[in-house]
C-alpha atoms as a PDB file:
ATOM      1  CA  UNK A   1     -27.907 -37.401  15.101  1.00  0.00           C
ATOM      2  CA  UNK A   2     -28.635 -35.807  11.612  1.00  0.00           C
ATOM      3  CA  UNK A   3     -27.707 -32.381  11.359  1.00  0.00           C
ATOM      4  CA  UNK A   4     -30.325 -29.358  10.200  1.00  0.00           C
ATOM      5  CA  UNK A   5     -29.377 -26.235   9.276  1.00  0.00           C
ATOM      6  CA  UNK A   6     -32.633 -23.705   9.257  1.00  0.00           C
ATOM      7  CA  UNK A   7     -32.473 -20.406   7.136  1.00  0.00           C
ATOM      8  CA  UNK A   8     -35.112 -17.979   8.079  1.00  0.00           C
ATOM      9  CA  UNK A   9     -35.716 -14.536   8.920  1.00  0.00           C
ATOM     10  CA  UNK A  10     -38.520 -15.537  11.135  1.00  0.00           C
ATOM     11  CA  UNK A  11     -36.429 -16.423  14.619  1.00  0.00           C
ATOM     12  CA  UNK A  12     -40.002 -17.134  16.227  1.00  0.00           C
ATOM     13  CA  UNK A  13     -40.702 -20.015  13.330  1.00  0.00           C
ATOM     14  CA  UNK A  14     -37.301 -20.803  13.800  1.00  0.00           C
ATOM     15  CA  UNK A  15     -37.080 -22.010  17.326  1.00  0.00           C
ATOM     16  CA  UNK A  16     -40.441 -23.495  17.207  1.00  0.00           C
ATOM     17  CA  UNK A  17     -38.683 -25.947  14.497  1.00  0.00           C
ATOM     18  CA  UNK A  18     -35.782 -26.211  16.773  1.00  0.00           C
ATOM     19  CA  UNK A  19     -37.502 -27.022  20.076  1.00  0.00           C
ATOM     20  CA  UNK A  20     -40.170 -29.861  18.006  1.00  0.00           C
ATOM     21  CA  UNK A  21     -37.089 -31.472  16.229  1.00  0.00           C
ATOM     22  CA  UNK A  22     -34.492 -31.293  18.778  1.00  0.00           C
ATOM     23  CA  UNK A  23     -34.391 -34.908  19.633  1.00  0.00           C
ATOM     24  CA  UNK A  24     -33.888 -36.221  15.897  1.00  0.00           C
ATOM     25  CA  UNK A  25     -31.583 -33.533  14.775  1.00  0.00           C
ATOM     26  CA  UNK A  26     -29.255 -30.799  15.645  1.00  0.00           C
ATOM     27  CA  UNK A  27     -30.538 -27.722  14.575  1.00  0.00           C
ATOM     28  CA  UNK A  28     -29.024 -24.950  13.505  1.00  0.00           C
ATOM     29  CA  UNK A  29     -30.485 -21.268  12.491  1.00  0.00           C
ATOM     30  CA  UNK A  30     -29.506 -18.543  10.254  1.00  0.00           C
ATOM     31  CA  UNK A  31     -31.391 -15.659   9.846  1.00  0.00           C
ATOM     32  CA  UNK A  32     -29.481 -13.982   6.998  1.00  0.00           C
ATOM     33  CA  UNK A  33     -28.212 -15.091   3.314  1.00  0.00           C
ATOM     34  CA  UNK A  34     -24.259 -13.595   4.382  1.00  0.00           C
ATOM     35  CA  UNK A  35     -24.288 -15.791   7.452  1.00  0.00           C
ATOM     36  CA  UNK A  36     -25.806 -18.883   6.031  1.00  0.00           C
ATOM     37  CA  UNK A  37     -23.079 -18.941   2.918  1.00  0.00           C
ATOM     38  CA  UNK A  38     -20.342 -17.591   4.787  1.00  0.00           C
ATOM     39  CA  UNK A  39     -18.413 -20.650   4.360  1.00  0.00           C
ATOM     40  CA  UNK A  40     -19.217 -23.352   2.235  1.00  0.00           C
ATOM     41  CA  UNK A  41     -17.233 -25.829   4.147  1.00  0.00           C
ATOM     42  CA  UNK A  42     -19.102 -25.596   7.132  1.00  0.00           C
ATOM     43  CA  UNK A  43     -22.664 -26.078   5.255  1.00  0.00           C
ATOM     44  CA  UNK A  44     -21.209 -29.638   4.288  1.00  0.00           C
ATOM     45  CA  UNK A  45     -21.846 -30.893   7.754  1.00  0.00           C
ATOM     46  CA  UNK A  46     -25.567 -30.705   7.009  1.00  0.00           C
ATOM     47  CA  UNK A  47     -27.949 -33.425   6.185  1.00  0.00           C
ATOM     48  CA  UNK A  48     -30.802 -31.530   5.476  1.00  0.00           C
ATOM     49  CA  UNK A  49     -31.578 -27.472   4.394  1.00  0.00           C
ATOM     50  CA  UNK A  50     -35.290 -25.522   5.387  1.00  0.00           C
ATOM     51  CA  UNK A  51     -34.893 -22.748   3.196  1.00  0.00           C
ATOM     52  CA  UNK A  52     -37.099 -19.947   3.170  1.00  0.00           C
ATOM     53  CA  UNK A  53     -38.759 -18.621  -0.222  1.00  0.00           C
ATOM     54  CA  UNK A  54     -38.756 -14.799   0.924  1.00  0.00           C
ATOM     55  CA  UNK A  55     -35.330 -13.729   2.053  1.00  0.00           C
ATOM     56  CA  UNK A  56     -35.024 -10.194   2.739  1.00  0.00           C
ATOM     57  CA  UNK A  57     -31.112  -8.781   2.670  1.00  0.00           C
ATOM     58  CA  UNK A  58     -29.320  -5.848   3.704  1.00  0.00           C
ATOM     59  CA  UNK A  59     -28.411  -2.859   1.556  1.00  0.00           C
ATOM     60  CA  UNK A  60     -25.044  -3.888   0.666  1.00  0.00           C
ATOM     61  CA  UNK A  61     -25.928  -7.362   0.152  1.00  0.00           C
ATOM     62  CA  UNK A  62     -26.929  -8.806  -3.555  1.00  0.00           C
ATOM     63  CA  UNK A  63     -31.031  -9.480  -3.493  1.00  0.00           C
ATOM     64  CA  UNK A  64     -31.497 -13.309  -3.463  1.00  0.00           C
ATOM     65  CA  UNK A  65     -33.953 -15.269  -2.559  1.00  0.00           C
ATOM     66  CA  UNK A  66     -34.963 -19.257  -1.426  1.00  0.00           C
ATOM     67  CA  UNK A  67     -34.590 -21.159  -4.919  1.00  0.00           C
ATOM     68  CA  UNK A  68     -31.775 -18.981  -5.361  1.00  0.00           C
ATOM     69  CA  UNK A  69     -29.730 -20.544  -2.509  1.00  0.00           C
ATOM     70  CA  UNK A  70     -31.251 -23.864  -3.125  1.00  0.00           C
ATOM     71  CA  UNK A  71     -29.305 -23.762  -6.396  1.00  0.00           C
ATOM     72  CA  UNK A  72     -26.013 -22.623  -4.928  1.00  0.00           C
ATOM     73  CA  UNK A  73     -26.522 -25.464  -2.272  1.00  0.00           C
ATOM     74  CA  UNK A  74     -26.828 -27.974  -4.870  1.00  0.00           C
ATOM     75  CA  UNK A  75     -24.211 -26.695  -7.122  1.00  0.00           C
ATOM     76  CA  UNK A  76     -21.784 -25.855  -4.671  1.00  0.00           C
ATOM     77  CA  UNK A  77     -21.156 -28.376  -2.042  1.00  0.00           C
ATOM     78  CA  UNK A  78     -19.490 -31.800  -2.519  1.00  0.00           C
ATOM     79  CA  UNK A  79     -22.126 -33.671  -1.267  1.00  0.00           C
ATOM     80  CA  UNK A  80     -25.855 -32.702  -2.382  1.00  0.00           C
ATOM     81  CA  UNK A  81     -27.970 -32.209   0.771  1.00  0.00           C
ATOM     82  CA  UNK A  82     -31.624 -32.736   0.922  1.00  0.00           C
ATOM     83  CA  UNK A  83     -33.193 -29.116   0.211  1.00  0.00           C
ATOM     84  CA  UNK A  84     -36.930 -27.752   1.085  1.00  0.00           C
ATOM     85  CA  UNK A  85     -38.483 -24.695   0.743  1.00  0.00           C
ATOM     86  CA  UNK A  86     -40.854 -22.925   3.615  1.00  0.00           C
ATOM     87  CA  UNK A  87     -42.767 -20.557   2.837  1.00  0.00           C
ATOM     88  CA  UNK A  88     -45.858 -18.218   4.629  1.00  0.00           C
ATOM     89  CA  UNK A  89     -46.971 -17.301   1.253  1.00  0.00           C
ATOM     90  CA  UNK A  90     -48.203 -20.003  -0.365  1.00  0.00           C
ATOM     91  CA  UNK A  91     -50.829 -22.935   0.744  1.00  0.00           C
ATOM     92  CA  UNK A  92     -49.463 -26.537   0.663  1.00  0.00           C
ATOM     93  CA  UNK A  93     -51.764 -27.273  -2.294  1.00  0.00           C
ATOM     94  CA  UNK A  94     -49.887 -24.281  -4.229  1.00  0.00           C
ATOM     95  CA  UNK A  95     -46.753 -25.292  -3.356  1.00  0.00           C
ATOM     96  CA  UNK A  96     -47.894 -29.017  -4.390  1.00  0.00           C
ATOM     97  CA  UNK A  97     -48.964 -27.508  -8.305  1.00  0.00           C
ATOM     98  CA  UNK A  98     -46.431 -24.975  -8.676  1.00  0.00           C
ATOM     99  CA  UNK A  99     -43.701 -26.237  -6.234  1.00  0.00           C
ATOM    100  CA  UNK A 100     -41.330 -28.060  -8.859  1.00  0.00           C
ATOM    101  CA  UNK A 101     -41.973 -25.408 -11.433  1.00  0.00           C
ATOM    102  CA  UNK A 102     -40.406 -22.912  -9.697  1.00  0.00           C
ATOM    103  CA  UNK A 103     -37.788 -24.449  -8.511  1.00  0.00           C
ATOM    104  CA  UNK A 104     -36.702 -28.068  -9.545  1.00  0.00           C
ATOM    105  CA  UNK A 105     -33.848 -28.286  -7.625  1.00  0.00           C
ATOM    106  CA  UNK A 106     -35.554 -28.525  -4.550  1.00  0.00           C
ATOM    107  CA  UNK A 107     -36.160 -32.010  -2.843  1.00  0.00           C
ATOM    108  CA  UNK A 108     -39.289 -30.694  -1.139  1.00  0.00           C
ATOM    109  CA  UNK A 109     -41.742 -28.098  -0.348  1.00  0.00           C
ATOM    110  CA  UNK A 110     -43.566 -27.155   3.277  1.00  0.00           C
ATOM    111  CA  UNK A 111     -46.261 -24.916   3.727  1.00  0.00           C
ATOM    112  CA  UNK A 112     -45.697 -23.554   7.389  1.00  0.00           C
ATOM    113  CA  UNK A 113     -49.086 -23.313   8.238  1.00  0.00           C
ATOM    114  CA  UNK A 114     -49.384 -27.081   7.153  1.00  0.00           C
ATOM    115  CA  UNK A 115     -48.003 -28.436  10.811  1.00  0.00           C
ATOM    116  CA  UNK A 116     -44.768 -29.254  12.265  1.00  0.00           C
ATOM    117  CA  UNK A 117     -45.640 -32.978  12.219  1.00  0.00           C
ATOM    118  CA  UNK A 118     -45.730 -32.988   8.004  1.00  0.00           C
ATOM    119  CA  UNK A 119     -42.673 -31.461   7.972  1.00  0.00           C
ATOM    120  CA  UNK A 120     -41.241 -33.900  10.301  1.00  0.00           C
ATOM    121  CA  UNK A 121     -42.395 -36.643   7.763  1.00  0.00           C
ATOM    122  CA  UNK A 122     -41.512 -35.123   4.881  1.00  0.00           C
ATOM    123  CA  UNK A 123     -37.940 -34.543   6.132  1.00  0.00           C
ATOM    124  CA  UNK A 124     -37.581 -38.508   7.488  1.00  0.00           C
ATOM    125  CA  UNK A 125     -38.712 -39.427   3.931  1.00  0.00           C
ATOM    126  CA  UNK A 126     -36.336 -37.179   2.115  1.00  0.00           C
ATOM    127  CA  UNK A 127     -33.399 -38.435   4.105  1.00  0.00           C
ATOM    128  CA  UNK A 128     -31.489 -41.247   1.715  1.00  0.00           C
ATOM    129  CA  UNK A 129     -31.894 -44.816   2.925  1.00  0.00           C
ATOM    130  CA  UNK A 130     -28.401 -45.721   4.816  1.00  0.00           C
ATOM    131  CA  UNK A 131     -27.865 -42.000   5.979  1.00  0.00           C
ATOM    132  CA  UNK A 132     -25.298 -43.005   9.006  1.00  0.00           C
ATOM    133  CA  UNK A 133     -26.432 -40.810  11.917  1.00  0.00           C
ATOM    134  CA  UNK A 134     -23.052 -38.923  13.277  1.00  0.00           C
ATOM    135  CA  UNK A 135     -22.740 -38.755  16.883  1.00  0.00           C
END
């Protein structure tokens, strides 16, 4: 089963993705930026990151947001997961134009009022060819 590893402040969003998914993936959720890169080693389990554009953090935390982490993700760990921004804020046709520009590190954008089923597709596509499914 591939594994999916959601980080969003919105728990609602969140376990609507969770409960539509569960049967092709394992789903995880973070809702903050410390607990999501607590430890890089455990994010290397994870085929495939929904990372939200609008992150807000705690006081003593450093302000980040989405593309931020995207870049850490990619940068960081061994093995470069598949990457895709959600976001409230923007329309999918905005995120279609202006998607890359901001941030061309990420495999893929999702609009979350575009439907869970899109997402679903777009993350099957995304996935690399031969991706062995653990478990």
């Amino acid at each position: 089963m591939y594994k999916l590893a959601i980080l969003d402040d919105d728990e609602h969003w969140c376990r609507i993705v969770q409960r539509f998914l569960k049967q092709q993936y394992d789903v995880a959720i973070y809702k903050s930026v410390s607990s999501f890169l607590w430890e890089l080693d455990e994010l290397n389990q994870y085929d495939i990151f929904l990372v939200d554009f609008v992150l807000p953090t705690a006081r003593y935390e450093l302000s980040t947001d989405g593309m931020e982490i995207v870049t850490a993700l990619k940068r960081r760990l061994a093995r470069s997961p598949v990457v895709i921004l959600v976001t409230a804020y923007m329309s999918k046709n905005e995120l279609e134009v202006h998607g890359k520009q901001m941030c061309p590190e990420a495999d893929g954008f999702f609009a979350k009022d575009a439907g869970l089923e899109l997402l679903a597709h777009q993350m099957k596509r995304l996935l690399p060819p031969g991706t062995t499914e653990d478990s």
